[in-house]
Protein backbone atom coordinates (compact mmCIF):
# COMPACT_ATOMS: atom_id res chain seq x y z
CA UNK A 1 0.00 0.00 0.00
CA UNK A 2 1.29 2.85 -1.24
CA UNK A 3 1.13 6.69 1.69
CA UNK A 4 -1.94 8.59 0.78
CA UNK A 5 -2.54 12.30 0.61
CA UNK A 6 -5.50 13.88 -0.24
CA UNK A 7 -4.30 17.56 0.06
CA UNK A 8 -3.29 20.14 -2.48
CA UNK A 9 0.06 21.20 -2.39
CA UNK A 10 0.60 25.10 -3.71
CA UNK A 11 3.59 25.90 -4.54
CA UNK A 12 5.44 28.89 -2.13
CA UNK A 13 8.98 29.77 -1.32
CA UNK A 14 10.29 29.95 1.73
CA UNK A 15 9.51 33.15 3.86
CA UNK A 16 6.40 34.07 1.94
CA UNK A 17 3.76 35.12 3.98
CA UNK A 18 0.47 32.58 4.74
CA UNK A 19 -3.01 33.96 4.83
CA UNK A 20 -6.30 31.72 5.69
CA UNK A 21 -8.07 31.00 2.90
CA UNK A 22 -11.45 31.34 5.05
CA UNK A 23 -12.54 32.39 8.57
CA UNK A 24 -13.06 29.86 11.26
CA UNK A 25 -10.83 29.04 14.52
CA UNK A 26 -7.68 27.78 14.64
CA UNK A 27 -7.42 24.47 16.53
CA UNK A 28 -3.87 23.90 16.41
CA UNK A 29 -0.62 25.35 15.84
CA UNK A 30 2.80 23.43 15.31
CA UNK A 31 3.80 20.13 15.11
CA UNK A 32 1.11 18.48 18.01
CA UNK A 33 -2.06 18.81 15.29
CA UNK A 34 -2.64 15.08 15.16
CA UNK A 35 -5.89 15.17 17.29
CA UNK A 36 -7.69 17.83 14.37
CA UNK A 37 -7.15 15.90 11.58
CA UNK A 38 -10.13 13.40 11.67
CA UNK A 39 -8.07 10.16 12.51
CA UNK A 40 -10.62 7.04 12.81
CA UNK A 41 -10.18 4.96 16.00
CA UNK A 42 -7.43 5.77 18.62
CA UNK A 43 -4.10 7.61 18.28
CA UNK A 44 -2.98 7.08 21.43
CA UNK A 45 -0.51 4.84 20.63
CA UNK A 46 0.95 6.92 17.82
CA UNK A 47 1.43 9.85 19.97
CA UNK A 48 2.93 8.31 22.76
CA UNK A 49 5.37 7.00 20.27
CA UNK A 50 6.56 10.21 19.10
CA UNK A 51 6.37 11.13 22.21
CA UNK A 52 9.13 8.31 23.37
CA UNK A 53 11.02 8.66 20.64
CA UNK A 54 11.20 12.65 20.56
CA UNK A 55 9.94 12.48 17.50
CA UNK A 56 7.62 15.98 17.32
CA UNK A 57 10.51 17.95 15.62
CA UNK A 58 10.39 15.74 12.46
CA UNK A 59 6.56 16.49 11.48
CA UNK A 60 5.70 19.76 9.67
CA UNK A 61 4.61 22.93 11.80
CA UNK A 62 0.86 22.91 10.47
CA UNK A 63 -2.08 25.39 11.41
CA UNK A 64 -5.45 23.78 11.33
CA UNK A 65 -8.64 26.36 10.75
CA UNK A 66 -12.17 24.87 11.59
CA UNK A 67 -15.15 26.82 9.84
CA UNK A 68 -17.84 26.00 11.75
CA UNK A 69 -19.33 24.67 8.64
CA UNK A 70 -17.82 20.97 8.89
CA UNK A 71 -14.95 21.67 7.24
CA UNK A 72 -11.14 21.92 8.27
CA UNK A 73 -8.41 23.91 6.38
CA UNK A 74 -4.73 22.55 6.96
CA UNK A 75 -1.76 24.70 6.35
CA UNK A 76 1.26 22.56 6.66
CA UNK A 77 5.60 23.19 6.44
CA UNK A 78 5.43 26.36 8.19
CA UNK A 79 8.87 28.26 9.51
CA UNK A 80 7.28 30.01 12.07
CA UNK A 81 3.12 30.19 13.16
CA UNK A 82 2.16 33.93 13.84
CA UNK A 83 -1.61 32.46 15.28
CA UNK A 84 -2.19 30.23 18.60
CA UNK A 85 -4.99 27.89 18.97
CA UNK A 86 -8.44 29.50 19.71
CA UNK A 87 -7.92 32.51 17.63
CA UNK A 88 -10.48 33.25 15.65
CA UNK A 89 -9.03 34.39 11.61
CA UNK A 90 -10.87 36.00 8.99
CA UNK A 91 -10.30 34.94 4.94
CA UNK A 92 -6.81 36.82 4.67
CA UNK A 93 -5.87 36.90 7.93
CA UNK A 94 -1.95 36.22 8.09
CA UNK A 95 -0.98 33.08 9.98
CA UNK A 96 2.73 32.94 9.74
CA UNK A 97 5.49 31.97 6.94
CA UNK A 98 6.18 29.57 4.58
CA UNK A 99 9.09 27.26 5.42
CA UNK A 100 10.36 23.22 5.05
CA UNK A 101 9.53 21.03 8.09
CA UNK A 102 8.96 18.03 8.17
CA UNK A 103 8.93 16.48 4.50
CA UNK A 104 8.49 19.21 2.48
């Protein structure tokens, strides 16, 4: 079985600056997202192998946006996050700049 992604990838260079592509509050931002990103069954184990391993600085630094509306915007491979979880952005609102972590 081949890894799965079901994103779109834009293409940026590093520094530019990230907006949110709609309004909606930000669950999580930096490299412990896991939990916002509609896993099926439980991730416990997962985490607490990271966790064991000190594994957290080799994922991406990722904002997640909720809407409201059921749907959840990731922004993933940031260099540094300018938003912390349970603000609330607007469509444009910056959120921090493009970068390479994880496997970018």
């Amino acid at each position: 079985m081949s890894p799965f992604h079901d994103g779109l990838d834009l293409a940026t260079f590093c520094g530019d600056r990230i907006v949110a592509a709609h309004a909606g509050t930000v669950l999580a931002a930096g490299r412990k997202y896991d939990e916002h990103l509609g896993w099926l069954g439980d991730i416990a184990p997962y985490l607490e192998r990271l966790e064991a391993k000190h594994l957290w600085s080799t994922l991406p630094i990722v904002v997640v946006i909720d809407d409201g509306n059921g749907y959840r915007s990731i922004y993933a491979h940031f260099s540094k996050v300018e938003v912390r979880r349970g603000d609330v952005v607007e469509a444009g609102d910056f959120l921090g700049y493009e970068g390479m972590t994880g496997r970018a």
